[in-house]
Protein backbone atom coordinates (compact mmCIF):
# COMPACT_ATOMS: atom_id res chain seq x y z
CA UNK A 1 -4.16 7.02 -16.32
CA UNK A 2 -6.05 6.53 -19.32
CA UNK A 3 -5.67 4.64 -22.90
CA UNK A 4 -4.36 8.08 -23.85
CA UNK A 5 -2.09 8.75 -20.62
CA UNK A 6 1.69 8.38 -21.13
CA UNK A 7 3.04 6.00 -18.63
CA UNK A 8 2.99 7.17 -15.34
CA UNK A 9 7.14 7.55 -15.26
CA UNK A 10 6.88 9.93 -17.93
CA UNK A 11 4.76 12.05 -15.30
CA UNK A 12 8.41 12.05 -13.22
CA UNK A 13 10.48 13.31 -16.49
CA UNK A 14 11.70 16.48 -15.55
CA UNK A 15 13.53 15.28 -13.06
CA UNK A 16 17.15 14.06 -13.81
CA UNK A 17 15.87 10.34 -14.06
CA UNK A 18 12.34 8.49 -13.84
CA UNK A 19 11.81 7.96 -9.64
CA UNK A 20 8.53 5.87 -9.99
CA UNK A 21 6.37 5.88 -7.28
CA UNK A 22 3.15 3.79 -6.16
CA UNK A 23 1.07 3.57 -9.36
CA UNK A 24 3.97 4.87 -11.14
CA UNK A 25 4.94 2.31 -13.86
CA UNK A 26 7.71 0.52 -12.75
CA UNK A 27 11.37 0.71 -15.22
CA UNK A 28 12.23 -2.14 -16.84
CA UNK A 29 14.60 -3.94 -14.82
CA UNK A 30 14.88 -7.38 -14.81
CA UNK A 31 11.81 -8.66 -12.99
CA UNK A 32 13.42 -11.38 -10.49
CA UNK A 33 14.91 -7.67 -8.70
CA UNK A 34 11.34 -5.83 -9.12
CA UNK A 35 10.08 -8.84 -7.28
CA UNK A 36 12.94 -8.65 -5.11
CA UNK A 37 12.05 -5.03 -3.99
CA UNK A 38 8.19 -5.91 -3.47
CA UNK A 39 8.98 -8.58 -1.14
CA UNK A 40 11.71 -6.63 1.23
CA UNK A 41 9.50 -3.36 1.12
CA UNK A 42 6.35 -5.14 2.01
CA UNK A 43 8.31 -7.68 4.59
CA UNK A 44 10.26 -4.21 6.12
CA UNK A 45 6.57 -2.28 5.74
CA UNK A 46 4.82 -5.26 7.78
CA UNK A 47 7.77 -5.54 10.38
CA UNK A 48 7.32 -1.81 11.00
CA UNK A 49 3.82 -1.39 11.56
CA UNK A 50 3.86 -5.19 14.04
CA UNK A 51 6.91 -4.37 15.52
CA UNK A 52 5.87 -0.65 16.28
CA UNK A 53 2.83 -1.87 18.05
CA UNK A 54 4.59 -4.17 20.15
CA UNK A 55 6.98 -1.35 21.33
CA UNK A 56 3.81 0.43 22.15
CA UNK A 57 2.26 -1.49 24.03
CA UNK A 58 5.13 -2.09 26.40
CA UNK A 59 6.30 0.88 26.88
CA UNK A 60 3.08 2.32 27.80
CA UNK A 61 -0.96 1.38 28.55
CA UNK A 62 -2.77 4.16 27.06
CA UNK A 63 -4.58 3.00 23.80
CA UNK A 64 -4.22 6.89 22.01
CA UNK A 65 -0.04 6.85 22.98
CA UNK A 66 0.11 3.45 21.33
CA UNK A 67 -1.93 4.19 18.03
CA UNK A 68 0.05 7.39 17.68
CA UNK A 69 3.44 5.33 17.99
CA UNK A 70 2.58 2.90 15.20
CA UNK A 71 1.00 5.33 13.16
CA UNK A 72 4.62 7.34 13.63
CA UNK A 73 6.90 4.80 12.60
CA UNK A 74 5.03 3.81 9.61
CA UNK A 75 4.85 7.21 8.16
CA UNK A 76 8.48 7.41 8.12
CA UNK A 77 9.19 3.87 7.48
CA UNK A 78 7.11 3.83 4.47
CA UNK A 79 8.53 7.29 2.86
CA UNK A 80 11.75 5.80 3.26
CA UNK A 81 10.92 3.09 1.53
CA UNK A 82 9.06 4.09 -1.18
CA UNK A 83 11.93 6.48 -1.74
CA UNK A 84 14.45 3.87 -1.76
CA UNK A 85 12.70 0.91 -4.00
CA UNK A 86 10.46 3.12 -6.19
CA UNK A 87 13.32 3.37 -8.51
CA UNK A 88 13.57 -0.17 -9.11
CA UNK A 89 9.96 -1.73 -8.33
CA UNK A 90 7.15 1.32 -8.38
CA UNK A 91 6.94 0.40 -4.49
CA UNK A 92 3.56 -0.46 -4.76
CA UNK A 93 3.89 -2.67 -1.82
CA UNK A 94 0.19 -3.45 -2.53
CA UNK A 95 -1.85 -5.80 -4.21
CA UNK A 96 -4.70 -3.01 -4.72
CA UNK A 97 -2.59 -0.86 -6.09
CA UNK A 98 -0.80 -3.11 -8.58
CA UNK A 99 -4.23 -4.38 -9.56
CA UNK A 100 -5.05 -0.59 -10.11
CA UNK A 101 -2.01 -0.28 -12.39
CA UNK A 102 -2.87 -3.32 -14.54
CA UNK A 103 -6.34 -2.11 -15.37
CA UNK A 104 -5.28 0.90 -16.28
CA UNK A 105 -2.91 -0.79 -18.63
CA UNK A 106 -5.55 -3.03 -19.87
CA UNK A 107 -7.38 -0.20 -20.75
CA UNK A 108 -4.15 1.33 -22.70
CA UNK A 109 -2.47 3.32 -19.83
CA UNK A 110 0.64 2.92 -18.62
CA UNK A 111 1.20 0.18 -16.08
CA UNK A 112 2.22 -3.78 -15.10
CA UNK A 113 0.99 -6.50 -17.28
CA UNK A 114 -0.42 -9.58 -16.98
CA UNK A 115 3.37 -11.70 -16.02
CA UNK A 116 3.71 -8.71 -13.63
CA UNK A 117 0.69 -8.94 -11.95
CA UNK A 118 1.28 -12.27 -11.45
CA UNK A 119 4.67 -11.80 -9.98
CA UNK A 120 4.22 -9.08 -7.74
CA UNK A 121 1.14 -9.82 -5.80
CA UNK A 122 2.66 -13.13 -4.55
CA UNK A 123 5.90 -11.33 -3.45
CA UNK A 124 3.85 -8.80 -1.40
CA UNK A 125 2.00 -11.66 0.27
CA UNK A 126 5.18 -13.69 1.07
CA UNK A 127 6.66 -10.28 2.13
CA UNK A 128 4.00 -9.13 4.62
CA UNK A 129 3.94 -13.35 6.08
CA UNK A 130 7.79 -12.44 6.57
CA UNK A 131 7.82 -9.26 8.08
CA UNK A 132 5.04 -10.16 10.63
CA UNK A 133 6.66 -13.27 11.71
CA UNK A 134 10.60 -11.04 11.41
CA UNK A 135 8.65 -8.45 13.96
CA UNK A 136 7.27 -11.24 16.57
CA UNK A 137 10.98 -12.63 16.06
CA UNK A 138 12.49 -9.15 17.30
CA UNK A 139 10.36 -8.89 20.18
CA UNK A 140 10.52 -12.78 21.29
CA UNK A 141 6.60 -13.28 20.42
CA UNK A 142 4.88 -16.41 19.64
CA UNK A 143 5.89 -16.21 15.70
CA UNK A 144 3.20 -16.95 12.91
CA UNK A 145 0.76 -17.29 15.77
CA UNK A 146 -2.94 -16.67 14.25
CA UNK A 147 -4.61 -13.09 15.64
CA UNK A 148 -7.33 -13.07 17.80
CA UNK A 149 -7.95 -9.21 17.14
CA UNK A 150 -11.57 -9.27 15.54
CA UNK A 151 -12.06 -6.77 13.03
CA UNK A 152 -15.70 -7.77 11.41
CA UNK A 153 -17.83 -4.50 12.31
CA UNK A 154 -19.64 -3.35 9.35
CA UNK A 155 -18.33 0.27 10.38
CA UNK A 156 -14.69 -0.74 10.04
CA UNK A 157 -15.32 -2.02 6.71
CA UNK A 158 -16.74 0.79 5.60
CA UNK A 159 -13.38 2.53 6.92
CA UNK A 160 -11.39 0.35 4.72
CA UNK A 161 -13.56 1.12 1.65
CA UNK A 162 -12.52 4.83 2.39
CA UNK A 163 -9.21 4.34 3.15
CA UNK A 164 -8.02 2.48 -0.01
CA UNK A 165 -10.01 4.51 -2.38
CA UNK A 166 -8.54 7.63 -1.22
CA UNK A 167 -4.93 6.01 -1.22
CA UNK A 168 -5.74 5.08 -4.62
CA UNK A 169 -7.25 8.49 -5.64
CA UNK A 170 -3.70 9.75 -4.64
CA UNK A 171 -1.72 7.71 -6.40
CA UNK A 172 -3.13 7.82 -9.21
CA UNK A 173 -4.28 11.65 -9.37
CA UNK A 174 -0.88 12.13 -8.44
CA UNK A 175 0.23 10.53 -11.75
CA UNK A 176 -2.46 12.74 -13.55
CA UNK A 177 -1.21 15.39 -12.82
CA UNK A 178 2.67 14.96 -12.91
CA UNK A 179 3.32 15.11 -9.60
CA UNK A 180 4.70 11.47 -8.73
CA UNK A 181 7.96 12.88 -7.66
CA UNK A 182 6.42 13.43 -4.04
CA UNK A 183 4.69 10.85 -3.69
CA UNK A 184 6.95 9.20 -0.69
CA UNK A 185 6.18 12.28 1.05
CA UNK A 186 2.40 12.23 0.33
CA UNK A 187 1.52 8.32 0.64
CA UNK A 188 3.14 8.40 3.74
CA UNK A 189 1.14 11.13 5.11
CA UNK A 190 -1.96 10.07 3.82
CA UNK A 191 -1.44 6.66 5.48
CA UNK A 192 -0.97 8.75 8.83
CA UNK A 193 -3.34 10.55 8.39
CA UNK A 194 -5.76 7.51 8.10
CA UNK A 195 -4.76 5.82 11.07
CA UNK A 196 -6.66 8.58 12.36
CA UNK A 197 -9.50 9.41 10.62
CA UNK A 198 -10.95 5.68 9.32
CA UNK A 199 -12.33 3.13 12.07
CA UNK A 200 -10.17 0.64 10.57
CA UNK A 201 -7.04 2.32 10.87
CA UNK A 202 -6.64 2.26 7.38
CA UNK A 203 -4.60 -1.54 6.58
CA UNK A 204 -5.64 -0.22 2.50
CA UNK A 205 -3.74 -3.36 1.95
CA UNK A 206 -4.41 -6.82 1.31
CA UNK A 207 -1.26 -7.98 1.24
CA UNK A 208 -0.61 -6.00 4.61
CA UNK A 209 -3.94 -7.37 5.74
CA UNK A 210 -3.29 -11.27 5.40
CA UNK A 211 0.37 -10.64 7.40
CA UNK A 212 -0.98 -9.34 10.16
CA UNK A 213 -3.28 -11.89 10.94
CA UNK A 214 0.30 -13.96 11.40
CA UNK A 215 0.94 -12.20 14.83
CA UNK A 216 -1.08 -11.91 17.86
CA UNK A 217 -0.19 -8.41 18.47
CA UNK A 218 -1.59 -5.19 18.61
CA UNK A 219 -1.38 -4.79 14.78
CA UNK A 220 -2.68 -8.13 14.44
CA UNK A 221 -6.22 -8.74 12.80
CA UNK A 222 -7.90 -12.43 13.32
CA UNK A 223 -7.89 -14.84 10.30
CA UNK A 224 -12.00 -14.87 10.19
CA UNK A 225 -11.88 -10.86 9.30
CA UNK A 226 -9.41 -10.80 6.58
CA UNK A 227 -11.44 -11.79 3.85
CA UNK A 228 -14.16 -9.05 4.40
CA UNK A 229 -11.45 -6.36 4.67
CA UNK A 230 -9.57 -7.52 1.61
CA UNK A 231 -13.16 -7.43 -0.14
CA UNK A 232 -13.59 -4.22 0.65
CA UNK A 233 -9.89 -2.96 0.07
CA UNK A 234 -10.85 -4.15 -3.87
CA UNK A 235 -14.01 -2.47 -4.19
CA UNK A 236 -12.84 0.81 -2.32
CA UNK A 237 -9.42 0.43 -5.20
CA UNK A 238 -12.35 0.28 -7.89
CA UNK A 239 -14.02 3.61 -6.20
CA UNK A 240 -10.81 4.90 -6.43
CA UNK A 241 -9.94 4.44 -10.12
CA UNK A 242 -13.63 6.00 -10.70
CA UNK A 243 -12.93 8.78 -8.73
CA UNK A 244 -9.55 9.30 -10.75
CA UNK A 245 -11.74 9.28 -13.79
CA UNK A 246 -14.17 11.68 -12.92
CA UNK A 247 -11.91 14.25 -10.82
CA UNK A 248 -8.97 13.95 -13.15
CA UNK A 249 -11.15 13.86 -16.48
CA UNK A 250 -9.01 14.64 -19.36
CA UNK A 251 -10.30 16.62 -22.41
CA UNK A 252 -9.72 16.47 -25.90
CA UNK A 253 -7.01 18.66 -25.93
CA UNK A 254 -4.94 16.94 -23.67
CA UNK A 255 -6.06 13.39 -24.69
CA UNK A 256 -4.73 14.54 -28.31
C-alpha cells in the first residue's frame, strides 16, 4: 500500500460490500464501536489461545498433542473472528499491524490515522489483559498471575522476527493484490502454520504478547521476555512492509 494505492477496502470492491480485513482500512464507523471490536476480538483471541492450552494440558501430557490443540483452536477462532469484526474494525487485533497501516497512510496509502492509532492499540492491550485473565477465570486458575514461562533465547526471537514479518507480508500483499476478501481464511492459516514452523510459536503480536504474560499457563510467557519479543515483533513488522515493497513493487502503469 503505497502513496499511490487506493485504500485497502477498495481492494474488497467487487464484492457486494467492503469486508475489510487485517491491514484492510477499516469503514468509517463511529470509532467508540471500532474500538469496541478491537478490544472483544483481541480479549476472545487471547482467551482462545490461554484457554486452549489449559484444556491441553489436562487432558493430556504429551507436549506435540498439546501444541497441536492450541494451535487448532486458534486457527478457527481467529477466522471466525476476523470474519465477524472485519466489517466494522479491520480486525487487526494487533498493534504491529495497525502500526503497519498507519505508516502506510503516512506515506499516502490507505490506512488508520494518527486518533486511530491512538485508540486502537490501547484497546488491543486492555483486550488481550482481559481475555487472559477471562481464560484463567474459565478454568479456575490463579487470574492475572505473572508467567514464569521464560522465553529470552536469542533463537526464539529470531522466530518472532519471522513470524510477524511474514504475517505482515500477507496482509499487506494480500491488499496489493486485491485479494483481502480471504484473508480470514489465510491469516488464520498462516498463524497455524507458524505455531509450527517458528521457535517462538509465532505470538506476531504485542498486544497478544503482554496478555499472556497475565497467566501462568501453558500459553503464558514471563514478564522479563516480553519486551525483547515485542522489539522484535516491530522490527520483523518493518521487514515486512519492506518486503511488501520490494515483492509487490508497483510500476508506472499501475501507480498512474
Amino acid at each position: 500500500m503505497t502513496a499511490t494505492e487506493p485504500a485497502a477496502s477498495d481492494a474488497i470492491a467487487a464484492a457486494p460490500s467492503p469486508q475489510p480485513a487485517p491491514g484492510a482500512t477499516p469503514p468509517r464507523t463511529p470509532l467508540t464501536a471500532r474500538a469496541a471490536a478491537e478490544f472483544v476480538g483481541t480479549a476472545a483471541l487471547v482467551a482462545i489461545v490461554v484457554g486452549s492450552g489449559i484444556q491441553a494440558t489436562e487432558l493430556t501430557d504429551d507436549v506435540a498433542l498439546q501444541l497441536l490443540a492450541n494451535s487448532t483452536a486458534t486457527v478457527f477462532g481467529l477466522g471466525v473472528l476476523i470474519a465477524l469484526l472485519g466489517p466494522v474494525s479491520g480486525a487487526h487485533f494487533n498493534p504491529a499491524v495497525t502500526l503497519a497501516e498507519w505508516w502506510t497512510a503516512r506515506q499516502g496509502g490507505g490506512g488508520v490515522n494518527s486518533r486511530e492509532l491512538a485508540v486502537y492499540v490501547p484497546s488491543q492491550i486492555a483486550g488481550a489483559i482481559a481475555g487472559a485473565i477471562l481464560a484463567d477465570a474459565m478454568f479456575g486458575e490463579p487470574l492475572a498471575k505473572w508467567s514464569t514461562h521464560d522465553r529470552s533465547a536469542g533463537n526464539l526471537l529470531l522466530g518472532e522476527v519471522v513470524a510477524t514479518a511474514g504475517l505482515i507480508l500477507l496482509i499487506f500483499g494480500l491488499a496489493r493484490t486485491d485479494r483481502l476478501r480471504i484473508a480470514p481464511v489465510a491469516v488464520a492459516s498462516y498463524i497455524g502454520a507458524a505455531y509450527w514452523f517458528t521457535s517462538s510459536t509465532s505470538f506476531a503480536n504485542p498486544a497478544v504478547t503482554a496478555g499472556r504474560a497475565f497467566t501462568d499457563t501453558f500459553a503464558g510467557i514471563a514478564p522479563a521476555s516480553v519486551p525483547a519479543f515485542v522489539a522484535m515483533q516491530l522490527i520483523g513488522a518493518a521487514v515486512g512492509l519492506a518486503l511488501v515493497a520490494v515483492i509487490f513493487m508497483r510500476g508506472k502503469t499501475d501507480a498512474a
